[in-house]
PDB file of N, CA and C in Angstrom:
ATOM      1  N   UNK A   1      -7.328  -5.230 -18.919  1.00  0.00           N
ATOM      2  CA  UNK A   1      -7.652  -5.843 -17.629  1.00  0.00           C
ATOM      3  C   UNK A   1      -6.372  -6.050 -16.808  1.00  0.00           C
ATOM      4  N   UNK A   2      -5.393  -6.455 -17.692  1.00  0.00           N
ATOM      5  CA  UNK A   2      -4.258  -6.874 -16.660  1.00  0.00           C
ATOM      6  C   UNK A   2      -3.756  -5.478 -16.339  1.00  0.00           C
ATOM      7  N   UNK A   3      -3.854  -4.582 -16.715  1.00  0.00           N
ATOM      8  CA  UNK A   3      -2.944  -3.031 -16.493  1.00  0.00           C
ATOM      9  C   UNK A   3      -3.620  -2.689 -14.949  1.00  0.00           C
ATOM     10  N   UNK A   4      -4.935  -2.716 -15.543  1.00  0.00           N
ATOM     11  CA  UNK A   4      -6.038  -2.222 -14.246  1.00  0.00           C
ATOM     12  C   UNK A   4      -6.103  -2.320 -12.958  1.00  0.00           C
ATOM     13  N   UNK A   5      -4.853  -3.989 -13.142  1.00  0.00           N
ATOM     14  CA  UNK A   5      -4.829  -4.773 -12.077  1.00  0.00           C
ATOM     15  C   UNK A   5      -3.431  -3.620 -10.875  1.00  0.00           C
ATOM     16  N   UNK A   6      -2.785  -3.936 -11.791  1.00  0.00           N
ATOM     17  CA  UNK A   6      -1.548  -3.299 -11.421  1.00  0.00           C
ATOM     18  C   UNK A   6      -1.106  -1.787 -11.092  1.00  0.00           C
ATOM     19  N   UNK A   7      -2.485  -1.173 -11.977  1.00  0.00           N
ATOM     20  CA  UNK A   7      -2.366   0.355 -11.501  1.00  0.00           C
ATOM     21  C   UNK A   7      -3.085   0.632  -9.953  1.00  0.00           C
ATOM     22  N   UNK A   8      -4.198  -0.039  -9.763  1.00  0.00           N
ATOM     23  CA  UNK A   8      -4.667   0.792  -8.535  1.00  0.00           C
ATOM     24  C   UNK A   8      -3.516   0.306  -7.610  1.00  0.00           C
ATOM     25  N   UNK A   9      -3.307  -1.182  -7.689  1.00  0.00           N
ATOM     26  CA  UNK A   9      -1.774  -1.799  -6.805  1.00  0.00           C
ATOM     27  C   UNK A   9      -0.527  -0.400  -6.547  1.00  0.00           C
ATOM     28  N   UNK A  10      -0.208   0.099  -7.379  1.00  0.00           N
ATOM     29  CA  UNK A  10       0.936   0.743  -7.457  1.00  0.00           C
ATOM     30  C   UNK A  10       0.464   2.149  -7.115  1.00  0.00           C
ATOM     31  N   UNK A  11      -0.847   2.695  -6.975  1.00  0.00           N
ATOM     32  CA  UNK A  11      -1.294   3.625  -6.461  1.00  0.00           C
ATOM     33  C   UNK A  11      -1.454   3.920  -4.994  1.00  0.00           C
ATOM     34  N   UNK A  12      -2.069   2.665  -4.487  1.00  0.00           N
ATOM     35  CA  UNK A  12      -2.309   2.662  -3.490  1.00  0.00           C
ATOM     36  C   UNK A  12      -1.124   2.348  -2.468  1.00  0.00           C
ATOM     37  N   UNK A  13       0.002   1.898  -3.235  1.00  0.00           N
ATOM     38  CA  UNK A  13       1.116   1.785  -2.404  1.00  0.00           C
ATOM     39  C   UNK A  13       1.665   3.206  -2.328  1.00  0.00           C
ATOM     40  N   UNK A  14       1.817   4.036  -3.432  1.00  0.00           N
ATOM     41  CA  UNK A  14       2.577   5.280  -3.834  1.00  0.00           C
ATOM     42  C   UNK A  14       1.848   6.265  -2.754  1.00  0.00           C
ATOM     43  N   UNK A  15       0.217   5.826  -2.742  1.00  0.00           N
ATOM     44  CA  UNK A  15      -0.391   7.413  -1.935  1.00  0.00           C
ATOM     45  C   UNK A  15      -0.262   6.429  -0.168  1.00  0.00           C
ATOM     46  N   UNK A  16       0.091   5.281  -0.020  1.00  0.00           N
ATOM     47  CA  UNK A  16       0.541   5.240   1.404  1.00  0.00           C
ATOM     48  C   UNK A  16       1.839   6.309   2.047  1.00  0.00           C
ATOM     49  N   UNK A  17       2.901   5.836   0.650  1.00  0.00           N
ATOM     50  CA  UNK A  17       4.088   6.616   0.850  1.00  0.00           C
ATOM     51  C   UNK A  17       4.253   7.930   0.564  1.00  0.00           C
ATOM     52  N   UNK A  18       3.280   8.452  -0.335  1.00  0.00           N
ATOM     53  CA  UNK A  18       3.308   9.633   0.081  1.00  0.00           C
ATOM     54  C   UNK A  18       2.130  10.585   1.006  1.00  0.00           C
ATOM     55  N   UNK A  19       1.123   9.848   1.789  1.00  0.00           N
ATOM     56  CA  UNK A  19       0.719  10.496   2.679  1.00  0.00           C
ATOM     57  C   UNK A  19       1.285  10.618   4.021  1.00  0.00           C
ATOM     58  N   UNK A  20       2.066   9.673   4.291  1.00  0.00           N
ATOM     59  CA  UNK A  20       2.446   9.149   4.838  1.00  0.00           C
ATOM     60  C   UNK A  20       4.171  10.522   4.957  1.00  0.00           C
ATOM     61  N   UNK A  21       4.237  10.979   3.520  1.00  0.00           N
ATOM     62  CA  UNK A  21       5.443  12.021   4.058  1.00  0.00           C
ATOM     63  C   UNK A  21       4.790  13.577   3.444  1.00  0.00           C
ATOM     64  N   UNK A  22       3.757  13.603   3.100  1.00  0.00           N
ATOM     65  CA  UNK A  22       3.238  14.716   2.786  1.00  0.00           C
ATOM     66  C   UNK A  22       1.729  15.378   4.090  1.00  0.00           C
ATOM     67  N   UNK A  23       1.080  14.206   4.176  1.00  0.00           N
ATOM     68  CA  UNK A  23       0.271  14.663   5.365  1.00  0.00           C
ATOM     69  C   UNK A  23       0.507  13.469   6.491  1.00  0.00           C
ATOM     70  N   UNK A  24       0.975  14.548   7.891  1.00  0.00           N
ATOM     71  CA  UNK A  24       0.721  13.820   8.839  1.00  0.00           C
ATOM     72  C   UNK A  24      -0.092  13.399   9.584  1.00  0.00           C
ATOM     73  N   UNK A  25      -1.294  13.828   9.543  1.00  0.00           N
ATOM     74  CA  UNK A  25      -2.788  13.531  10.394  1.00  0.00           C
ATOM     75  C   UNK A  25      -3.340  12.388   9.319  1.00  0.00           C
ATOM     76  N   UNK A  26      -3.152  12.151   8.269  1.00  0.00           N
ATOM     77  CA  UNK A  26      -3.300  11.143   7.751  1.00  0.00           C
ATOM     78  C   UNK A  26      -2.420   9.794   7.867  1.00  0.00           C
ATOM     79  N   UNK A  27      -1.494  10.052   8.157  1.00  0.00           N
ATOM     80  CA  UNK A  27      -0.761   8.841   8.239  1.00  0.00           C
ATOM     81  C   UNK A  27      -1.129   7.813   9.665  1.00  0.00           C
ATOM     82  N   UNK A  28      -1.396   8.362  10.413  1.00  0.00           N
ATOM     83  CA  UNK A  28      -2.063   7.561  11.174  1.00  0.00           C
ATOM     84  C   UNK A  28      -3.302   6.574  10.883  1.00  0.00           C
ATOM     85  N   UNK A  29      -4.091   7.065  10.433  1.00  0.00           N
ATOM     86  CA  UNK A  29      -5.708   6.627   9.737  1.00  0.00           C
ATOM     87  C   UNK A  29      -5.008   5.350   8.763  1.00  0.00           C
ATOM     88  N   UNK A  30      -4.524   5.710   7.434  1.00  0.00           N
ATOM     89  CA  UNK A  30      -3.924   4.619   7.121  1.00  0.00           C
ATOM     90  C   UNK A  30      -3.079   3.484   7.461  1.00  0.00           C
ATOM     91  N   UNK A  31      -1.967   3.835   8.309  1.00  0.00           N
ATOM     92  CA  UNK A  31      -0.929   3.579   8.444  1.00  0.00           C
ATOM     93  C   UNK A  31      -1.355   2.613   9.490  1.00  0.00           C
ATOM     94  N   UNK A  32      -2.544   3.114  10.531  1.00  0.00           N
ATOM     95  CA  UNK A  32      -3.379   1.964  11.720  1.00  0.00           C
ATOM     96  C   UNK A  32      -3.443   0.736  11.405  1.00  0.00           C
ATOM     97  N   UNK A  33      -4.423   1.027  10.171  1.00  0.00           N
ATOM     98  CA  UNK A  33      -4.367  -0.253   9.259  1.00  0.00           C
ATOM     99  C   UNK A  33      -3.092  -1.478   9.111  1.00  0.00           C
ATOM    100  N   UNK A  34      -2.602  -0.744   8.554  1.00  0.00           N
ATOM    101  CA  UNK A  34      -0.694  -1.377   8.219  1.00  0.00           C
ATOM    102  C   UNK A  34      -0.285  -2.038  10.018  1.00  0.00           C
ATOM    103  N   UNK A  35      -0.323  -0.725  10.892  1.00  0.00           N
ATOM    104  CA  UNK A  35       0.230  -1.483  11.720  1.00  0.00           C
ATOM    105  C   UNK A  35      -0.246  -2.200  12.470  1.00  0.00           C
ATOM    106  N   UNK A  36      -1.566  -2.208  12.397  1.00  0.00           N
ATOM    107  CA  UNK A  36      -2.454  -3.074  13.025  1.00  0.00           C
ATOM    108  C   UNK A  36      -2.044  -4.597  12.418  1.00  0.00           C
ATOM    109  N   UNK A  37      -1.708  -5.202  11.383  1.00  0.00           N
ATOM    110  CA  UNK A  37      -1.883  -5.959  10.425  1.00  0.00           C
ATOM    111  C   UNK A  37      -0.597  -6.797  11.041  1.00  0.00           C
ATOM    112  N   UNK A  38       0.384  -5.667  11.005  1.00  0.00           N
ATOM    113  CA  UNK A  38       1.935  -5.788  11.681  1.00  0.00           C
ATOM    114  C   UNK A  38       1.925  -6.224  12.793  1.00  0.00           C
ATOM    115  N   UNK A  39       0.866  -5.770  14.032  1.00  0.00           N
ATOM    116  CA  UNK A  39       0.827  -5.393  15.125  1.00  0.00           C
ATOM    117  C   UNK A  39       0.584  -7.401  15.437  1.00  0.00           C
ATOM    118  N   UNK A  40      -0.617  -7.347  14.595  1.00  0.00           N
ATOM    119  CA  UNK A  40      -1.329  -8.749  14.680  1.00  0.00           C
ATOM    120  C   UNK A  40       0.063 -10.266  14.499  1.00  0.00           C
ATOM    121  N   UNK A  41       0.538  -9.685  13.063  1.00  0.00           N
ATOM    122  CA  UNK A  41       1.535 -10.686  12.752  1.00  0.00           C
ATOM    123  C   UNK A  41       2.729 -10.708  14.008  1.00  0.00           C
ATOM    124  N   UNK A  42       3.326  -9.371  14.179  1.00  0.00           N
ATOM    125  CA  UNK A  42       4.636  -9.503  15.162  1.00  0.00           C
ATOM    126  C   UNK A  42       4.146  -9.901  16.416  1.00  0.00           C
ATOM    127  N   UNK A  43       2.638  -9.884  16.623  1.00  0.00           N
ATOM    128  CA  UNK A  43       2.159 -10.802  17.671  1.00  0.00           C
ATOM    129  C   UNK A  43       2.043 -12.074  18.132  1.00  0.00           C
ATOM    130  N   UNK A  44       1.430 -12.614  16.751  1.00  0.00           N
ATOM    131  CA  UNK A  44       1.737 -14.003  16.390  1.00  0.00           C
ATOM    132  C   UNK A  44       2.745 -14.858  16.325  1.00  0.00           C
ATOM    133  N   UNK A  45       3.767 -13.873  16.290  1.00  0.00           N
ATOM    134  CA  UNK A  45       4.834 -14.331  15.822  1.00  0.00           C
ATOM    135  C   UNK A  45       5.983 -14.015  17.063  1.00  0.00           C
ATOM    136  N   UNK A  46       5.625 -13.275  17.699  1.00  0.00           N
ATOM    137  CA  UNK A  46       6.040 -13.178  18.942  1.00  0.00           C
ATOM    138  C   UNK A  46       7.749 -12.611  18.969  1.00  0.00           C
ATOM    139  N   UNK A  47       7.916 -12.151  17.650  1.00  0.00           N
ATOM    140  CA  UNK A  47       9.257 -11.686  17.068  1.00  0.00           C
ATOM    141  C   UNK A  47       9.603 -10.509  17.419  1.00  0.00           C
ATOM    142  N   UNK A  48       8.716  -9.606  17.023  1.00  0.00           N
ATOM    143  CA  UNK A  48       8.855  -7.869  17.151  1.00  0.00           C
ATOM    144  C   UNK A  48       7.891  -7.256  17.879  1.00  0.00           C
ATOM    145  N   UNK A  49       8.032  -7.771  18.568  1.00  0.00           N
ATOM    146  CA  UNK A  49       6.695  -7.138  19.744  1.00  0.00           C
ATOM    147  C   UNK A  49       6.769  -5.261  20.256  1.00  0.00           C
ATOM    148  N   UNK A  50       8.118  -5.228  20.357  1.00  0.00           N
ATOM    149  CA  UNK A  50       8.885  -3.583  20.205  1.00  0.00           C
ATOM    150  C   UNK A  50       7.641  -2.944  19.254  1.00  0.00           C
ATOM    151  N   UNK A  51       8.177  -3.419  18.212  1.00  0.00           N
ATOM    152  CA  UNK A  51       7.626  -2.698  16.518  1.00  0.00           C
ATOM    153  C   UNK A  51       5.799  -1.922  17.249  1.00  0.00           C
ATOM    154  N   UNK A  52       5.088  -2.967  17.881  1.00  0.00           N
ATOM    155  CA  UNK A  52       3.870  -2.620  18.026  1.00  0.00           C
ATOM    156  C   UNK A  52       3.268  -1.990  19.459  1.00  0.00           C
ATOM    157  N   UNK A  53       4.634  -1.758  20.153  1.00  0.00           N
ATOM    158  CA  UNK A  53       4.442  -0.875  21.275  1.00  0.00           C
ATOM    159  C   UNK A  53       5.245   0.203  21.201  1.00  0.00           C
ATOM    160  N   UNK A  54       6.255   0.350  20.117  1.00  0.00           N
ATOM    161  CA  UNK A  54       6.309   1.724  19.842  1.00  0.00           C
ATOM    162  C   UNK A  54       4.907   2.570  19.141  1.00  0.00           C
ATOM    163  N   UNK A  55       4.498   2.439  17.717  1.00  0.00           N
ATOM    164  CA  UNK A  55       3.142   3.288  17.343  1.00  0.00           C
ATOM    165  C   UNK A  55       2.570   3.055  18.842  1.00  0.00           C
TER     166      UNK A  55
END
């Protein structure tokens, strides 16, 4: 149980980073996600506002 935990974790980080440098029409789809998340926080936060008007 505890492995189980940690493998999809370390998967799902690994196939961000590598879709992310292996396919590019995918990296968007995922990556939306991410920066949306980013987009929300550096909003909130009123810190990096750049970060979410560059994507």
């Amino acid at each position: 149980m505890g492995e189980a935990t940690p493998k999809p974790k370390a998967s799902a980080r690994k196939k961000k980073g590598d879709s992310a440098s292996s396919t590019t029409p995918f990296t968007p789809t995922p990556i939306t996600t991410v920066e949306s998340a980013l987009q929300l926080s550096a909003t909130a936060k009123g810190k990096q506002p750049l970060r979410a008007t560059t994507p």
